[in-house]
C-alpha atoms as a PDB file:
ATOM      1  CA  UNK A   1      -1.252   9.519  18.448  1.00  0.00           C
ATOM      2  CA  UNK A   2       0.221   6.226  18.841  1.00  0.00           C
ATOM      3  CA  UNK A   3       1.180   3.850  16.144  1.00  0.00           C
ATOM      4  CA  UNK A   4      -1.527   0.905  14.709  1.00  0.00           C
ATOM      5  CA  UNK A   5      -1.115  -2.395  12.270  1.00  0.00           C
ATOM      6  CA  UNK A   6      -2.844  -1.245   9.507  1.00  0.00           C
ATOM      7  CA  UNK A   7      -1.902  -3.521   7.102  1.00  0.00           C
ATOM      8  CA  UNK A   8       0.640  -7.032   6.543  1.00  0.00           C
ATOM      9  CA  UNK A   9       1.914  -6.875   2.747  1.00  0.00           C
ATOM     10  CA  UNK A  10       3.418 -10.316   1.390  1.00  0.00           C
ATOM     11  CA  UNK A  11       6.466  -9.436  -1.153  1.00  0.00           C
ATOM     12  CA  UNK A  12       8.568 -11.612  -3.197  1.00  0.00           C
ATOM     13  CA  UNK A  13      12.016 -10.358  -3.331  1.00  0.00           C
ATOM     14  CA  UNK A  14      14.741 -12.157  -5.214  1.00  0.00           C
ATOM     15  CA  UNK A  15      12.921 -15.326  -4.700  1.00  0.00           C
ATOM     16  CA  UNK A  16      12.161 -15.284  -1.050  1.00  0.00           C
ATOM     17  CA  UNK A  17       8.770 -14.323   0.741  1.00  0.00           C
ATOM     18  CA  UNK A  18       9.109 -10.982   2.660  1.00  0.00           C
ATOM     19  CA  UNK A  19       6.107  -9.481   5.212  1.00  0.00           C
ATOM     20  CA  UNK A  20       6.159  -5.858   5.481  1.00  0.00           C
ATOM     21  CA  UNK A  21       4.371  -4.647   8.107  1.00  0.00           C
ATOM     22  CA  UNK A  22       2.024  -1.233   7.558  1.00  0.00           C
ATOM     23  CA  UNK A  23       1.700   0.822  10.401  1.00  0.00           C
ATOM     24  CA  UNK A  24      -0.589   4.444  10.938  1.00  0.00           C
ATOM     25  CA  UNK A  25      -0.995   6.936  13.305  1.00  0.00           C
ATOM     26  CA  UNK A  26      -3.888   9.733  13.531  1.00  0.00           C
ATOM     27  CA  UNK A  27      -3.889  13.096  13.803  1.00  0.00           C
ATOM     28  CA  UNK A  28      -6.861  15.045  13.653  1.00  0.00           C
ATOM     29  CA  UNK A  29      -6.991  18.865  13.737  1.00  0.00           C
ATOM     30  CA  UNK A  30      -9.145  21.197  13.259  1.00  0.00           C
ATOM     31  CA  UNK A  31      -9.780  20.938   9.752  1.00  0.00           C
ATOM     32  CA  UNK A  32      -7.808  18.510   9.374  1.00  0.00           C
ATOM     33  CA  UNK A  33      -7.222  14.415   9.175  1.00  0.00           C
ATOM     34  CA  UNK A  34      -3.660  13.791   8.970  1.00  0.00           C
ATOM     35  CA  UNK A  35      -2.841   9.888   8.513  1.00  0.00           C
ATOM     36  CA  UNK A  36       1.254   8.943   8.501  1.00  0.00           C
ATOM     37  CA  UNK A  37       2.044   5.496   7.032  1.00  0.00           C
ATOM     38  CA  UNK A  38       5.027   3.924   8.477  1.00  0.00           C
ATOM     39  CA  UNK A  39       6.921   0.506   6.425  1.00  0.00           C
ATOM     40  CA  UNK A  40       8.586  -2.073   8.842  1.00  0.00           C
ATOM     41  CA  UNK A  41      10.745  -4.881   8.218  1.00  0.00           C
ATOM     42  CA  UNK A  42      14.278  -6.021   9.745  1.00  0.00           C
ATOM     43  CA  UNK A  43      15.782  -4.312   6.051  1.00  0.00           C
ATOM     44  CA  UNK A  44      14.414  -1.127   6.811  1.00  0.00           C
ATOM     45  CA  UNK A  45      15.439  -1.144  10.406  1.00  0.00           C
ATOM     46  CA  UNK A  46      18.799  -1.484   9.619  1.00  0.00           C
ATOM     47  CA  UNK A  47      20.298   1.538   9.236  1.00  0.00           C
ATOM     48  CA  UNK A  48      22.076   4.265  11.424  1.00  0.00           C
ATOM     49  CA  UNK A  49      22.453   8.683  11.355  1.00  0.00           C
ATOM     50  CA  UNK A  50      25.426   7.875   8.661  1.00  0.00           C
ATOM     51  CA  UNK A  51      23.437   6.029   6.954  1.00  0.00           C
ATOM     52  CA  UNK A  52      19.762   5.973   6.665  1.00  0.00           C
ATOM     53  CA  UNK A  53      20.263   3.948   3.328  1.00  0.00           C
ATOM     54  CA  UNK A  54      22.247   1.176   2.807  1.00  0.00           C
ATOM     55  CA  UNK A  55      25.893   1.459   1.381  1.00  0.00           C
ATOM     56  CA  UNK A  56      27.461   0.809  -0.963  1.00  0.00           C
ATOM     57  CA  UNK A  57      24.350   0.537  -3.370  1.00  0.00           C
ATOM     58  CA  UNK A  58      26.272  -2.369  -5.220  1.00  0.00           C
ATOM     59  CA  UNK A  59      25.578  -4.946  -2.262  1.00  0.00           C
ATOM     60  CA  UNK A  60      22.556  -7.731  -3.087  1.00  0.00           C
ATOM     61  CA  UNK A  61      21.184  -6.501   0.724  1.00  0.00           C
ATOM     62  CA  UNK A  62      20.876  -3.268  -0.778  1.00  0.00           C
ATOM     63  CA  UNK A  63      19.345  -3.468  -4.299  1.00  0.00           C
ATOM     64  CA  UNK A  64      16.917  -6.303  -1.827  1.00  0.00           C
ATOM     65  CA  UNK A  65      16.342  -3.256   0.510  1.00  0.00           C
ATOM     66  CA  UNK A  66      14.900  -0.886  -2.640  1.00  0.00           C
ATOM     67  CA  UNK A  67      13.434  -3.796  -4.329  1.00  0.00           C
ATOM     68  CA  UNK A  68      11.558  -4.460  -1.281  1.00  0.00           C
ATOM     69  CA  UNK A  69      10.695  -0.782  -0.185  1.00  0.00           C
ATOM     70  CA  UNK A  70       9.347   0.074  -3.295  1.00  0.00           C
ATOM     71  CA  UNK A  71       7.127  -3.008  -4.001  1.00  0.00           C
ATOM     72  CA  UNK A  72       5.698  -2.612  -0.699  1.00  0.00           C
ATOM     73  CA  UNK A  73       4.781   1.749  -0.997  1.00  0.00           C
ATOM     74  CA  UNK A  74       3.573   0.501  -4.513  1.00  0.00           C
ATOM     75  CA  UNK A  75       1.277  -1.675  -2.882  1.00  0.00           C
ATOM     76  CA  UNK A  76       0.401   0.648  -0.652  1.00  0.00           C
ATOM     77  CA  UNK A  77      -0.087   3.612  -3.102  1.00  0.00           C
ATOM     78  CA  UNK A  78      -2.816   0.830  -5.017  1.00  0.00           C
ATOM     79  CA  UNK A  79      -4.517   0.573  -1.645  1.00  0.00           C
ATOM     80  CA  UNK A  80      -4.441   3.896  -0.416  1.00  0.00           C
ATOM     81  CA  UNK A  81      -5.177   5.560  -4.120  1.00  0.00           C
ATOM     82  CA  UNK A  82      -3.980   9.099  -4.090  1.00  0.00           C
ATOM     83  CA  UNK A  83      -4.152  11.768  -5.970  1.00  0.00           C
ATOM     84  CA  UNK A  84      -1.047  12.475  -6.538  1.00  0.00           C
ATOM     85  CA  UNK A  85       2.635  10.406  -5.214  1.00  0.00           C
ATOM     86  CA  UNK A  86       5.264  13.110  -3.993  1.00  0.00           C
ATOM     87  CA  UNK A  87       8.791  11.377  -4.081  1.00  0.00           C
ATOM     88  CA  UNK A  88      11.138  12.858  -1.850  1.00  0.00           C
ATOM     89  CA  UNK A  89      14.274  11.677  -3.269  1.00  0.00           C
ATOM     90  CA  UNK A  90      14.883   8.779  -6.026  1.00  0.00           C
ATOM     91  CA  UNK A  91      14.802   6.191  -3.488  1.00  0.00           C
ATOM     92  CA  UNK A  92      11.084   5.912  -3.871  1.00  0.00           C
ATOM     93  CA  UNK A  93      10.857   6.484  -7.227  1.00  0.00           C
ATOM     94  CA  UNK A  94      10.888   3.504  -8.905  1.00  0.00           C
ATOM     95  CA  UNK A  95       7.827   2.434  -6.616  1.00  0.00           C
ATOM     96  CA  UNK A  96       5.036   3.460  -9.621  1.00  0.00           C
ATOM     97  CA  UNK A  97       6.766   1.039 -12.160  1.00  0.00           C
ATOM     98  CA  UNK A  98       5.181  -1.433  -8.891  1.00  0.00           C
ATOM     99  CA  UNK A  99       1.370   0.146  -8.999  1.00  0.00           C
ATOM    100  CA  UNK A 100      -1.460  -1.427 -10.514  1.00  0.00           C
ATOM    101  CA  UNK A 101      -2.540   1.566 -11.330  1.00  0.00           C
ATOM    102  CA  UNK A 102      -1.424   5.068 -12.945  1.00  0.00           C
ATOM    103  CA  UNK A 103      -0.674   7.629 -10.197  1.00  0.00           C
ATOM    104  CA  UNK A 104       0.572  11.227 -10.877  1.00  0.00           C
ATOM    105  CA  UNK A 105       4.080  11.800  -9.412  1.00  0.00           C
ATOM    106  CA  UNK A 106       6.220  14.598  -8.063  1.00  0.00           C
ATOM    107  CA  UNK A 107       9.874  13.790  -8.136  1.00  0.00           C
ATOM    108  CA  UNK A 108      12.078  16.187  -5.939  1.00  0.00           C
ATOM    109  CA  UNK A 109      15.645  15.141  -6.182  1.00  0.00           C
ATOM    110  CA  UNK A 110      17.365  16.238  -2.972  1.00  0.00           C
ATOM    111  CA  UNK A 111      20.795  15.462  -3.358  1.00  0.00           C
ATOM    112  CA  UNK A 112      21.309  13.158  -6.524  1.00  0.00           C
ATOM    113  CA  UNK A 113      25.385  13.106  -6.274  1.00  0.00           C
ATOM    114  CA  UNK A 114      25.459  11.990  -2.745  1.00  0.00           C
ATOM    115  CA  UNK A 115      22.563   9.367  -2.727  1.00  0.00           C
ATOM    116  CA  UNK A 116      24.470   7.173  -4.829  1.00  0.00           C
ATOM    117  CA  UNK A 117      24.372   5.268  -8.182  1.00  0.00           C
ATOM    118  CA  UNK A 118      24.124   1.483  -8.513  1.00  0.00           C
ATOM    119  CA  UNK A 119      25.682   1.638 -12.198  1.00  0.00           C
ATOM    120  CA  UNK A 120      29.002   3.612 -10.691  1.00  0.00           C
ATOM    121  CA  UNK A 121      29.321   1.860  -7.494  1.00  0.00           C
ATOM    122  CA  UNK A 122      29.220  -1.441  -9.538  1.00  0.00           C
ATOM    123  CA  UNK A 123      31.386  -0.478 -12.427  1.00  0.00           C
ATOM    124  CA  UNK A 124      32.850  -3.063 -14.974  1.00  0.00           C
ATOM    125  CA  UNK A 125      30.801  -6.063 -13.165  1.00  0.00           C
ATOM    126  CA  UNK A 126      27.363  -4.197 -13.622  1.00  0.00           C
ATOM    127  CA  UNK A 127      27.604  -6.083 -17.130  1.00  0.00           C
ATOM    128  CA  UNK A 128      27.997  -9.129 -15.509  1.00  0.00           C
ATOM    129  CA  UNK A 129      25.218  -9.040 -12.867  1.00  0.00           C
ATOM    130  CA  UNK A 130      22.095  -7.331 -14.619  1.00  0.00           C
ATOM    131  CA  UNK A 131      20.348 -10.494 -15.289  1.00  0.00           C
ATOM    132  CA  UNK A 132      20.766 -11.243 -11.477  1.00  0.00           C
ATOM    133  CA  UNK A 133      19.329  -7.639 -10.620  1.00  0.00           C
ATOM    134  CA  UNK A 134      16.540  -8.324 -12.931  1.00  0.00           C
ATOM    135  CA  UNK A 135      15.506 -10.689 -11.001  1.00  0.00           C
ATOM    136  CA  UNK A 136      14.681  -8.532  -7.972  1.00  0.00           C
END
């Protein structure tokens, strides 16, 4: 199948206006309807094979990046209304503190060490910032 707009989500991160873009593509099989949801904005582009997330997780761009992602899957998890929200990695995780609503989750935690911790990449100046980051 080819890819289609499904949806335009309007986000608010760290004070600015961000439109994600929502895009599907079909499948249908026998006995089956398989829908893929795909999340575009210039953030998410962004990346490269040594990096599909952004590095060092201390940098504003990147908590912006995760503050963003996960407001707009949470928005799309309170559209789409699953049964249950299979996390691939903690990257997506925080997306259900997002939701509207209360949506069973599976948590599978790939590789924890090398994805990266925002407390130990910041160190001593975590203190200093986490009113900024609460702001995300």
């Amino acid at each position: 199948g080819h890819l289609d707009l499904y949806s335009e989500l309007t986000i608010v991160v760290d004070g600015k206006i961000q439109v994600v873009e929502v895009l599907m593509m079909e499948d249908a099989r026998p006995g089956l309807d398989i829908r893929w949801y795909f999340l575009r904005h210039e953030l998410f582009s962004d990346r490269t094979q040594e990096s599909l997330f952004p590095q060092p997780m201390s940098r504003i761009r990147s908590l912006r990046f995760y503050s963003l992602w996960n407001q707009a899957l949470a928005m799309l998890l309170d559209g789409l209304k699953p049964e249950i929200y299979h996390c691939l990695d903690c990257h997506q995780a925080l997306a259900p503190l997002y939701t509207e609503s209360t949506i069973p989750l599976v948590l599978l935690l790939r590789n924890p060490a090398a994805t990266g911790c925002v407390e130990h990449d910041i160190g001593d100046r975590f203190w200093k910032t986490v009113s900024q980051m609460r702001r995300m």
